[in-house]
C-alpha atoms as a PDB file:
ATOM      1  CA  UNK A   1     -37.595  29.612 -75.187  1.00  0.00           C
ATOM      2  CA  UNK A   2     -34.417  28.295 -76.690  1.00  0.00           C
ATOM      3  CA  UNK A   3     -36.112  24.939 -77.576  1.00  0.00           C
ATOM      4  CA  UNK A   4     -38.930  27.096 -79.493  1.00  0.00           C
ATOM      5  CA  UNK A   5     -36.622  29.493 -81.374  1.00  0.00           C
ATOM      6  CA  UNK A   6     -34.499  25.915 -82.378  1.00  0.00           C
ATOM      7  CA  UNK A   7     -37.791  24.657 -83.616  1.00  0.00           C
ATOM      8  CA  UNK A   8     -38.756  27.373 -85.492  1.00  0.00           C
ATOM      9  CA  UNK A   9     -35.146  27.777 -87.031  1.00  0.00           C
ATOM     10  CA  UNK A  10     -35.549  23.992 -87.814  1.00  0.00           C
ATOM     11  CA  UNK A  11     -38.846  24.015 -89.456  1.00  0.00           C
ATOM     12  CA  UNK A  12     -37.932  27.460 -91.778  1.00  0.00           C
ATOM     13  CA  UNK A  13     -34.813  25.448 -92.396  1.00  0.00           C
ATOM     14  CA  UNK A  14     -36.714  22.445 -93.635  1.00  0.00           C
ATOM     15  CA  UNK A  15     -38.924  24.811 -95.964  1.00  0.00           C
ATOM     16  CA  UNK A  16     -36.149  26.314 -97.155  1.00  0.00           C
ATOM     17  CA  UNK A  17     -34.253  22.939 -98.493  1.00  0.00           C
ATOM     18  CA  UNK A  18     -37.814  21.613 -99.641  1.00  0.00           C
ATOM     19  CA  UNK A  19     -38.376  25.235-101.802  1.00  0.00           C
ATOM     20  CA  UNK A  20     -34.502  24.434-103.111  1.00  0.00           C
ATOM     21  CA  UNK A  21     -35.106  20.732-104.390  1.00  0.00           C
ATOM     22  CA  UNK A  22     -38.452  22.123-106.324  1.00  0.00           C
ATOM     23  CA  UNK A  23     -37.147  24.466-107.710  1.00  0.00           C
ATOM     24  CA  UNK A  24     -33.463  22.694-108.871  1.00  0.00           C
ATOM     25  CA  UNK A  25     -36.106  20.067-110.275  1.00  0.00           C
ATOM     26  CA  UNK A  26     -38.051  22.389-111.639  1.00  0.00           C
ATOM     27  CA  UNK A  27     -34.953  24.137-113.913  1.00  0.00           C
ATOM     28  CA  UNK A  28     -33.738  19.952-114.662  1.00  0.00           C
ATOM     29  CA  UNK A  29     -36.791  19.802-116.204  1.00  0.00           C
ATOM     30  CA  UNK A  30     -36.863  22.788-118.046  1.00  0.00           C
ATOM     31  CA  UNK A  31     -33.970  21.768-119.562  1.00  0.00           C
ATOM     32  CA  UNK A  32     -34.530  18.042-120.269  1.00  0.00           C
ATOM     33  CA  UNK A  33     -35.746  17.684-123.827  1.00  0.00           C
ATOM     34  CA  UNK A  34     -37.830  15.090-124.948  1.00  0.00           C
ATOM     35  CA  UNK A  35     -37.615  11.433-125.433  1.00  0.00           C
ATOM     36  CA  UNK A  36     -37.861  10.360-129.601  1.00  0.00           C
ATOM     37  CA  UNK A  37     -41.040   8.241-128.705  1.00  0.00           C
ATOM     38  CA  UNK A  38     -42.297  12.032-127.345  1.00  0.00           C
ATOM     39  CA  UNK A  39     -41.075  13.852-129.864  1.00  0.00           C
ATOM     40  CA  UNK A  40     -42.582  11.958-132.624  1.00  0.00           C
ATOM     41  CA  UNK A  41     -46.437  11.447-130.493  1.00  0.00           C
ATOM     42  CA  UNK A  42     -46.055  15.323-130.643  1.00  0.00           C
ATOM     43  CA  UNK A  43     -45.114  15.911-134.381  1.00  0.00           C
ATOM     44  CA  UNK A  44     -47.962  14.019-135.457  1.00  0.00           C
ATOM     45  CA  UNK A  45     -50.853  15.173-133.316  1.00  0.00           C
ATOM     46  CA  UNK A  46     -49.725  18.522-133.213  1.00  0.00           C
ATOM     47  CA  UNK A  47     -48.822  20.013-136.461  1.00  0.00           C
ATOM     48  CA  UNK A  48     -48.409  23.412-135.475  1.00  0.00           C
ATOM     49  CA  UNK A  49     -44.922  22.332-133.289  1.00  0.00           C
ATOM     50  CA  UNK A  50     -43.153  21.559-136.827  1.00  0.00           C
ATOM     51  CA  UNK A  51     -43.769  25.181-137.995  1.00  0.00           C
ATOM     52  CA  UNK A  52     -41.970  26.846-134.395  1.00  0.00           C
ATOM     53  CA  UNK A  53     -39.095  28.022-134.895  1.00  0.00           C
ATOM     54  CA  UNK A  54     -35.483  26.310-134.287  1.00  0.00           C
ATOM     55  CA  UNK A  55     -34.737  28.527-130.968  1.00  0.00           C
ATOM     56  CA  UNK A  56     -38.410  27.781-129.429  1.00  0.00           C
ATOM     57  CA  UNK A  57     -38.406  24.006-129.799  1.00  0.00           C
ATOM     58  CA  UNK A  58     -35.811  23.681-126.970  1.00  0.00           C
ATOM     59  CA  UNK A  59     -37.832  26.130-124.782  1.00  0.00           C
ATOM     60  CA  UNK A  60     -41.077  24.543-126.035  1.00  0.00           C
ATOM     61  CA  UNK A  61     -39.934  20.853-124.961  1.00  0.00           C
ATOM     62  CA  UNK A  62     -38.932  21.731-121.196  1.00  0.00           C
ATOM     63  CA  UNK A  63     -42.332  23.506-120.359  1.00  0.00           C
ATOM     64  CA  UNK A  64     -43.874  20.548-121.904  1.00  0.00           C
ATOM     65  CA  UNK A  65     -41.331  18.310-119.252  1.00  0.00           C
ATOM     66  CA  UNK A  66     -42.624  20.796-116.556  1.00  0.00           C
ATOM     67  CA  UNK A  67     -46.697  20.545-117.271  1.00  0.00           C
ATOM     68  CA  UNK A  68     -46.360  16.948-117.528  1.00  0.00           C
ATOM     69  CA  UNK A  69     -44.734  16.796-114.117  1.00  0.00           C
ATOM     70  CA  UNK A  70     -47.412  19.206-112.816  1.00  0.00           C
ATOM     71  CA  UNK A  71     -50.410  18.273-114.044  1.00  0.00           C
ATOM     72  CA  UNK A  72     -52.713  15.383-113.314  1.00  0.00           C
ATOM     73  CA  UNK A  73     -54.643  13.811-115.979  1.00  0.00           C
ATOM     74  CA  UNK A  74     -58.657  12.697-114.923  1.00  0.00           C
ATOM     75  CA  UNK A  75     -60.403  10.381-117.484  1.00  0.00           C
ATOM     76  CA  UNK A  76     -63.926  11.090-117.137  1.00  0.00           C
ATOM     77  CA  UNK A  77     -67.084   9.017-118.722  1.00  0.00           C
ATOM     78  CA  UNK A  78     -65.006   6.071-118.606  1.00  0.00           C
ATOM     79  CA  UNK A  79     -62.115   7.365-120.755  1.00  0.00           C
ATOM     80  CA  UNK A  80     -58.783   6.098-120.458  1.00  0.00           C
ATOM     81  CA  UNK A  81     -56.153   8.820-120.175  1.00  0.00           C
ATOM     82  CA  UNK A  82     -53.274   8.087-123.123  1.00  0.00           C
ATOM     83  CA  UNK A  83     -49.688   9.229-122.842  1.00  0.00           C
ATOM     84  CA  UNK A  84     -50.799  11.208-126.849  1.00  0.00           C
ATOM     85  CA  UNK A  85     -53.583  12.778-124.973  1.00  0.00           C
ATOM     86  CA  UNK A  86     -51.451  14.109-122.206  1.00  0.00           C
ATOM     87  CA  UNK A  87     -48.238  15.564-125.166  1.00  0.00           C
ATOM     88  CA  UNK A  88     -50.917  16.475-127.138  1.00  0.00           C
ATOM     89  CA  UNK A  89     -52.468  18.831-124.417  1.00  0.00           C
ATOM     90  CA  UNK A  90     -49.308  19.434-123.132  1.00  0.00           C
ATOM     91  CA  UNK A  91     -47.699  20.448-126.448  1.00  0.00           C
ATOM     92  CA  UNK A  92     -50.334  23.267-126.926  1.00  0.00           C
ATOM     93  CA  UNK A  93     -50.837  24.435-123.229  1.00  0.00           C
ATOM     94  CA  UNK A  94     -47.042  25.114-123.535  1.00  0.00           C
ATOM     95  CA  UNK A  95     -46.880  26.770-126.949  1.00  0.00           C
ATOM     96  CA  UNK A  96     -49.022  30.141-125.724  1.00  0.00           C
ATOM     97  CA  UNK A  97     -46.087  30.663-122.821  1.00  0.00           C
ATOM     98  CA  UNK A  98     -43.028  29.002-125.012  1.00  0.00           C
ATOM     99  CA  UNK A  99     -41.481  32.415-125.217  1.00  0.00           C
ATOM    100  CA  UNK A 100     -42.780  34.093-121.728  1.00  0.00           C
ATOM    101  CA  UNK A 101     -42.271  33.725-118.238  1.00  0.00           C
ATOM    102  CA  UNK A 102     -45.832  33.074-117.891  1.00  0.00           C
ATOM    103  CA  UNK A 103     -46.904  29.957-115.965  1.00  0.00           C
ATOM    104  CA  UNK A 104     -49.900  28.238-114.936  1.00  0.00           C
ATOM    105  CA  UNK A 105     -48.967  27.984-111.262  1.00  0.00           C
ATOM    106  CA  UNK A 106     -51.942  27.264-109.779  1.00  0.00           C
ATOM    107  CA  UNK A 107     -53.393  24.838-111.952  1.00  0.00           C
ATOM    108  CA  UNK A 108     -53.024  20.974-110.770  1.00  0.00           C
ATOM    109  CA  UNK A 109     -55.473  18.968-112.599  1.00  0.00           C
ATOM    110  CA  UNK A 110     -57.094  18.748-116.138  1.00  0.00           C
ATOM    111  CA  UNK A 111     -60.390  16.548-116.634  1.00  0.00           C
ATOM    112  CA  UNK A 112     -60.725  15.065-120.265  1.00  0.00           C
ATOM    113  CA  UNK A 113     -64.223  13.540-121.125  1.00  0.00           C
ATOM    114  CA  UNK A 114     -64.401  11.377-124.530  1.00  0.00           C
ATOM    115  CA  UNK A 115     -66.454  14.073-126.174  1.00  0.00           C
ATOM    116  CA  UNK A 116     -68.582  17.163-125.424  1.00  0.00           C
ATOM    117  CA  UNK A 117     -70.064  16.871-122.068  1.00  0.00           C
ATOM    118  CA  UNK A 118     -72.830  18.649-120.116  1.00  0.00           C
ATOM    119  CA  UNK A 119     -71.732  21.547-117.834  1.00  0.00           C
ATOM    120  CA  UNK A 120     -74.177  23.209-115.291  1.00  0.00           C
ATOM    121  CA  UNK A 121     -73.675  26.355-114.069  1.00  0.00           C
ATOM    122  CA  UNK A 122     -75.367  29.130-112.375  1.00  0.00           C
ATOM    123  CA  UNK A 123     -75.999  32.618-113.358  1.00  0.00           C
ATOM    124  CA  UNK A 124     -77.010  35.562-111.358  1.00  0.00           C
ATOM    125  CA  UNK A 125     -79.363  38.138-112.742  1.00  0.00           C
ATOM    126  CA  UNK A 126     -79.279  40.372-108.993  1.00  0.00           C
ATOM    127  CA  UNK A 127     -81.075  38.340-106.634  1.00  0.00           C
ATOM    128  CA  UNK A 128     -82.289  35.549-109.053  1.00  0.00           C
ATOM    129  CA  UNK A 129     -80.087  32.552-109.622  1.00  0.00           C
ATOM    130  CA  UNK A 130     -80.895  30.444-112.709  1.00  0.00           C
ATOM    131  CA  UNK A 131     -78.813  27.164-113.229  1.00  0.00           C
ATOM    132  CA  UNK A 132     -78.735  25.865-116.531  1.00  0.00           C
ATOM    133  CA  UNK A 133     -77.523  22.841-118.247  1.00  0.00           C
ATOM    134  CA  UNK A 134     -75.362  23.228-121.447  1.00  0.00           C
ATOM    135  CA  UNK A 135     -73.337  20.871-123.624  1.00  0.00           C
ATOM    136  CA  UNK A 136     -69.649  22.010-124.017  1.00  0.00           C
ATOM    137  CA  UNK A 137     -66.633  21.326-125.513  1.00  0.00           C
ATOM    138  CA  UNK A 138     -63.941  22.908-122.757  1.00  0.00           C
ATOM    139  CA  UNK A 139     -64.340  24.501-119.854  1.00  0.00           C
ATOM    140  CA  UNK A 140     -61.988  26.829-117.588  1.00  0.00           C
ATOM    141  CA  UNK A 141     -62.072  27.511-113.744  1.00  0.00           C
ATOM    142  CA  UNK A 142     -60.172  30.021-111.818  1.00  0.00           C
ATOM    143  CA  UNK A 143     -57.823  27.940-109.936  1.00  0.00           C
ATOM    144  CA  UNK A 144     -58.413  24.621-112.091  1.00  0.00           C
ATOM    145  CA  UNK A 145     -59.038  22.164-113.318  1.00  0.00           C
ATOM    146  CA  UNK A 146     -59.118  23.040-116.609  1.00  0.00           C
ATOM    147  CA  UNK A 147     -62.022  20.517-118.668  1.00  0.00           C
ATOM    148  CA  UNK A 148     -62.015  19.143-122.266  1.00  0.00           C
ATOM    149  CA  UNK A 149     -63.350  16.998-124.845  1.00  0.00           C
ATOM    150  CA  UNK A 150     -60.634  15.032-126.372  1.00  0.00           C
ATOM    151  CA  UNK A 151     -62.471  14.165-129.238  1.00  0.00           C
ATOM    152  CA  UNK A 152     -62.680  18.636-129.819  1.00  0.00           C
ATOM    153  CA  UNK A 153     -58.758  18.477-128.204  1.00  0.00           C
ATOM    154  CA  UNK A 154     -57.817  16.365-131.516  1.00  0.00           C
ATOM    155  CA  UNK A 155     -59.375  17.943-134.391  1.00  0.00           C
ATOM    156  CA  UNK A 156     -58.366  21.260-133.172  1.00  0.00           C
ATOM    157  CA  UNK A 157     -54.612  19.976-132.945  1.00  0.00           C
ATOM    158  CA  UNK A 158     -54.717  18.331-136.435  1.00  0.00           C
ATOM    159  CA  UNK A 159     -57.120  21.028-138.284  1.00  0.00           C
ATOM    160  CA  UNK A 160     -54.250  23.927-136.700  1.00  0.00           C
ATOM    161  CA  UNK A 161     -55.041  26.885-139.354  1.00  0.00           C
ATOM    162  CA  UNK A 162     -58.985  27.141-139.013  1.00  0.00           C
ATOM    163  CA  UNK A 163     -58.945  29.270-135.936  1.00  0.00           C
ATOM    164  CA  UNK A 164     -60.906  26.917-133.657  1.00  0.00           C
ATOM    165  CA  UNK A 165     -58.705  24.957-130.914  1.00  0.00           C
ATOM    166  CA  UNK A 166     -60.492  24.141-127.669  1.00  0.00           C
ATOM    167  CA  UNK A 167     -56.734  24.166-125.821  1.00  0.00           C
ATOM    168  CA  UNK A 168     -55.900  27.553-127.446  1.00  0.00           C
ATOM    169  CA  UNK A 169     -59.082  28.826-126.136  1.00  0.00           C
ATOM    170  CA  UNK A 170     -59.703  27.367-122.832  1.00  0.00           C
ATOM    171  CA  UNK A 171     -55.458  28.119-121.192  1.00  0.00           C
ATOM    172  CA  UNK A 172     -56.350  31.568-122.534  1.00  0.00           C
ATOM    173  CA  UNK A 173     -58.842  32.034-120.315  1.00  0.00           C
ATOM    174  CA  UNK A 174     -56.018  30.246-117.642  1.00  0.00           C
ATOM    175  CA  UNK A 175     -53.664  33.167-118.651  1.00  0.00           C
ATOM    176  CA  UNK A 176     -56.264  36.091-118.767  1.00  0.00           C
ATOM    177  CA  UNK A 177     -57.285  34.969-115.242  1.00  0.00           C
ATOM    178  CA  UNK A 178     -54.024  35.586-114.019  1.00  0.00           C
ATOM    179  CA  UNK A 179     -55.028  39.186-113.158  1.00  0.00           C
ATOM    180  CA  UNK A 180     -57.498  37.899-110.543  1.00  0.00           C
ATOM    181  CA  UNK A 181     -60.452  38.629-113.144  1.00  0.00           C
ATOM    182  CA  UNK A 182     -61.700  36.591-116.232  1.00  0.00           C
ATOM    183  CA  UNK A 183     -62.146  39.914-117.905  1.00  0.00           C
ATOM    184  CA  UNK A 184     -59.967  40.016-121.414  1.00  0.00           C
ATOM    185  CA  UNK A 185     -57.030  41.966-119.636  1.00  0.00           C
ATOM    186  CA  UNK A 186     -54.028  39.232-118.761  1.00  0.00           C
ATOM    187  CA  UNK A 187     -51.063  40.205-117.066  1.00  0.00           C
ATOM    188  CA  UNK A 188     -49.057  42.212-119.690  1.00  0.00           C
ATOM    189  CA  UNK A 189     -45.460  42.649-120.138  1.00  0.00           C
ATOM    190  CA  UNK A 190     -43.691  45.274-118.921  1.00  0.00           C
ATOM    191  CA  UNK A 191     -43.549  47.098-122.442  1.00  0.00           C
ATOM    192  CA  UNK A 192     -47.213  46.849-122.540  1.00  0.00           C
ATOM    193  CA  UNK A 193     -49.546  49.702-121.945  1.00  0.00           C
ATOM    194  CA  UNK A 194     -53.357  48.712-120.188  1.00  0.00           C
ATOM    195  CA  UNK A 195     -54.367  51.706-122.115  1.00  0.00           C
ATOM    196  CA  UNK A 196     -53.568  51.133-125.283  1.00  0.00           C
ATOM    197  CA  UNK A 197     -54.552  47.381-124.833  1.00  0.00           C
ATOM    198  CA  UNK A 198     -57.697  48.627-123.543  1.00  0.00           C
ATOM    199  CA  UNK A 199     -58.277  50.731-126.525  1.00  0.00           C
ATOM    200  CA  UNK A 200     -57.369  48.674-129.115  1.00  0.00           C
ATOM    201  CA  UNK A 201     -59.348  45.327-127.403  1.00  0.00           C
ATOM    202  CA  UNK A 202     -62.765  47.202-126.662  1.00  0.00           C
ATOM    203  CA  UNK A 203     -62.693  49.003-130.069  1.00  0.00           C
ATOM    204  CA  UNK A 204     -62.108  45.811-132.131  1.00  0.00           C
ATOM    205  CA  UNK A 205     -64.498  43.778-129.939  1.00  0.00           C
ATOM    206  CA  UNK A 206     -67.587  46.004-130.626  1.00  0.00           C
ATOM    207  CA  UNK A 207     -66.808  45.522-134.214  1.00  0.00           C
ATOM    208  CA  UNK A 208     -66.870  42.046-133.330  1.00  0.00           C
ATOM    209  CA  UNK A 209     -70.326  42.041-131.740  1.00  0.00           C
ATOM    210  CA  UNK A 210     -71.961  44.408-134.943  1.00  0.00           C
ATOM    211  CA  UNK A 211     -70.336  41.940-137.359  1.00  0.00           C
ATOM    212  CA  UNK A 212     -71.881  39.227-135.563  1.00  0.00           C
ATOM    213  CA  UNK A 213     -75.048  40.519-135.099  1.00  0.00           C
ATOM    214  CA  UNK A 214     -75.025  41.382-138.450  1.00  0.00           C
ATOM    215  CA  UNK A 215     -74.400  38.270-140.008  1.00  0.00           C
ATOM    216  CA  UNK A 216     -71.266  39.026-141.613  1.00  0.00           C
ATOM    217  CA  UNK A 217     -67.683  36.411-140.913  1.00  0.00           C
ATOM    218  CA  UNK A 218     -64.515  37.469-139.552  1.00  0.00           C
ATOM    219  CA  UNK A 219     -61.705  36.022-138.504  1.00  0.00           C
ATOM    220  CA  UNK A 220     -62.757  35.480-135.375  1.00  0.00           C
ATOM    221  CA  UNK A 221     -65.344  33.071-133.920  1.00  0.00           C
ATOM    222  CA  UNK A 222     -68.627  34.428-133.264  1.00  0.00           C
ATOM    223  CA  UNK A 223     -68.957  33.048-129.939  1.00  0.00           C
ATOM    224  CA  UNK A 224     -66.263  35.939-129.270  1.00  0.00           C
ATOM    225  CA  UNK A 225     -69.374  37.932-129.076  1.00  0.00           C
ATOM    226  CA  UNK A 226     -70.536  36.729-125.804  1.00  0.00           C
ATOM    227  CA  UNK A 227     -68.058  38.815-123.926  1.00  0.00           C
ATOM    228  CA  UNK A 228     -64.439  40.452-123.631  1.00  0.00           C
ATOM    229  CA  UNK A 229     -63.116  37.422-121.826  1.00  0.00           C
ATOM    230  CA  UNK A 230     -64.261  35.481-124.740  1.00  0.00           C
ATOM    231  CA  UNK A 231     -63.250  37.683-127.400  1.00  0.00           C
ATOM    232  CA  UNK A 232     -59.933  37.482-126.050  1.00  0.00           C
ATOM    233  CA  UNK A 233     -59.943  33.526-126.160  1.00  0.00           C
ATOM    234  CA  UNK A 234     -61.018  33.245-129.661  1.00  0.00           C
ATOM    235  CA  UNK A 235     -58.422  36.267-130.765  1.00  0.00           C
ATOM    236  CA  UNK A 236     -55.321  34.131-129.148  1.00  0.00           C
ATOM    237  CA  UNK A 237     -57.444  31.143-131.406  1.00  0.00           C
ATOM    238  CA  UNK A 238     -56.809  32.964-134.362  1.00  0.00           C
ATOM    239  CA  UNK A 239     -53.676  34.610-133.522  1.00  0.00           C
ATOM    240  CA  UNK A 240     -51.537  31.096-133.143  1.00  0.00           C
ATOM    241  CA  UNK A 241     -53.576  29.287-136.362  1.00  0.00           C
ATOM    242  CA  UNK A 242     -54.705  32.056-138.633  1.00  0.00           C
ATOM    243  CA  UNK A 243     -52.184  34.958-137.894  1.00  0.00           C
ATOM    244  CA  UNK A 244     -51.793  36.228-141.688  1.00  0.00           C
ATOM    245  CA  UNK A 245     -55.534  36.908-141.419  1.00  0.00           C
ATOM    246  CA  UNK A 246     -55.874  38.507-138.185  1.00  0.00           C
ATOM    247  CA  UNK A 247     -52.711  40.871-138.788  1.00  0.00           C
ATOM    248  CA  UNK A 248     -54.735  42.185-142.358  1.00  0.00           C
ATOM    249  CA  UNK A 249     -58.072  42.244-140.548  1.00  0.00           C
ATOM    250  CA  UNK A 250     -56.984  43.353-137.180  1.00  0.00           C
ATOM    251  CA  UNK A 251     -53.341  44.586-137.074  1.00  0.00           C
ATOM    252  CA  UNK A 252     -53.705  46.215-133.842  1.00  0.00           C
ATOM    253  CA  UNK A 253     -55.173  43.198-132.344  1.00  0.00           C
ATOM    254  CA  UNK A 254     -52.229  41.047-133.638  1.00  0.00           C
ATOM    255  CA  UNK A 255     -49.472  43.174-132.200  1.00  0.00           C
ATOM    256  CA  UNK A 256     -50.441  43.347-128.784  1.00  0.00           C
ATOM    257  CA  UNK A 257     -51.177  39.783-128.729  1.00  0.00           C
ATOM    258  CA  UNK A 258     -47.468  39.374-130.751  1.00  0.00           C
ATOM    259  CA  UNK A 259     -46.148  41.811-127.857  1.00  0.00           C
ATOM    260  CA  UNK A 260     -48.000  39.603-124.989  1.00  0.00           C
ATOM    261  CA  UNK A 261     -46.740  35.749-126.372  1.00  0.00           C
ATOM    262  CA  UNK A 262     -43.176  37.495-127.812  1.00  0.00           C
ATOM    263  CA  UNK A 263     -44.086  35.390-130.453  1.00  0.00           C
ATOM    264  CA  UNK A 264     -44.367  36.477-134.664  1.00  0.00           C
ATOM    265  CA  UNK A 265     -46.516  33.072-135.381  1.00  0.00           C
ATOM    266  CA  UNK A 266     -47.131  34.689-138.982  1.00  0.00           C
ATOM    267  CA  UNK A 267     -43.028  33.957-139.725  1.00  0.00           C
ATOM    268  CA  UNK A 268     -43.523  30.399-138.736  1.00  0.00           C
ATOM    269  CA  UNK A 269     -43.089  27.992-141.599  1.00  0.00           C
END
């Protein structure tokens, strides 16, 4: 009995100092900055960095440390994974959760194709299952990996106030899926009401699905039509690269995403 209770004291012991070390590595990191060579990669491919403010870029550089440490790169379709490609992703993973406590815990690996690549997937229509084939430019699963097109990953970096960025949009539907549903309702902050994010998300998204269906351009992407999990995706889209527009189209819409990032991306310079 004694021997059992000493082995069971042992092995919670072990846990214990093996929870300890990741996590003092874990808070090194988020406190490491950058190399130079980094820091430079970064300010070129991703514009959008040089306009955060002074107090972020600190924060912004040790989640970067962190996802990099996290994450495992794939090369898929015979594409060799670059240390840009990995900042570059990195860079704007990290931006949407600079400010917040938000993570992406359970995500391990990201798959990066040279361009858009064919996705299959099945849909259910009650007991009929139809699998299709469709060409796409990012892709988002529950508990990973995350999938992109570099080719889509670059010009949305570089091209950062036209509202379309395949990173932006594919780690929002990481964060949104944090609930335990893909639904357009993420984990909000504590200051946050469901009801009022409710209100103000399914009210602006039906205008977003007349607009659409009537032909007439918003600031957001039409494919936020499809549904409130993609609505969401392209509003955090516009949000981080065309705030100015989004506040004087959408105010309410801007604030509770402002209140959900504690970030004011239409002060950034």
């Amino acid at each position: 009995m004694w021997i059992l209770l000493t082995l069971v004291l042992l092995g919670a012991g072990a846990l214990a100092f093996r929870f300890w070390l990741r996590k003092q590595a874990h808070t090194k990191l988020l406190s490491s900055e950058l190399t130079k060579r980094q820091q430079a990669i970064i300010e070129q491919s991703v514009p959008i960095v040089g306009r955060l403010p002074t107090e972020l870029r600190g924060k912004l550089e040790g989640k970067i440390n962190v996802f990099l440490d996290q994450i495992q790169f794939i090369g898929c379709d015979g594409l060799e994974v670059t240390e840009e490609m990995q900042l570059s992703i990195a860079a704007q993973a990290c931006i949407l959760v600079v400010n917040t406590d938000t993570w992406y815990q359970n995500l391990r690996t990201i798959l990066i194709y040279p361009d858009a690549f064919k996705s299959r997937r099945s849909e259910r229509h009650g007991y009929v299952v139809t699998e299709r084939e469709t060409i796409r430019i990012g892709e988002s699963w529950a508990r990973g990996p995350v999938v992109l097109s570099w080719a889509d990953v670059e010009h949305g970096a570089i091209h950062d106030r036209d509202g379309n960025n395949v990173v932006f949009h594919e780690f929002a539907h990481q964060i949104d899926d944090m609930s335990g549903h893909t639904d357009g309702v993420p984990v909000l902050n504590k200051d946050q009401s469901y009801a009022d994010w409710g209100r103000v998300f399914i009210s602006a998204y039906e205008r977003h699905v007349r607009n659409v269906e009537n032909g007439r351009r918003t600031v957001f992407d039409a494919y936020g039509a499809v549904g409130p999990e993609e609505f969401f995706a392209v509003a955090v889209e516009a949000f981080f690269e065309r705030p100015a527009s989004l506040k004087h189209e959408e105010a309410a819409i801007y604030q509770q995403l402002a209140n959900l990032f504690q970030l004011e991306p239409i002060c950034w310079r």
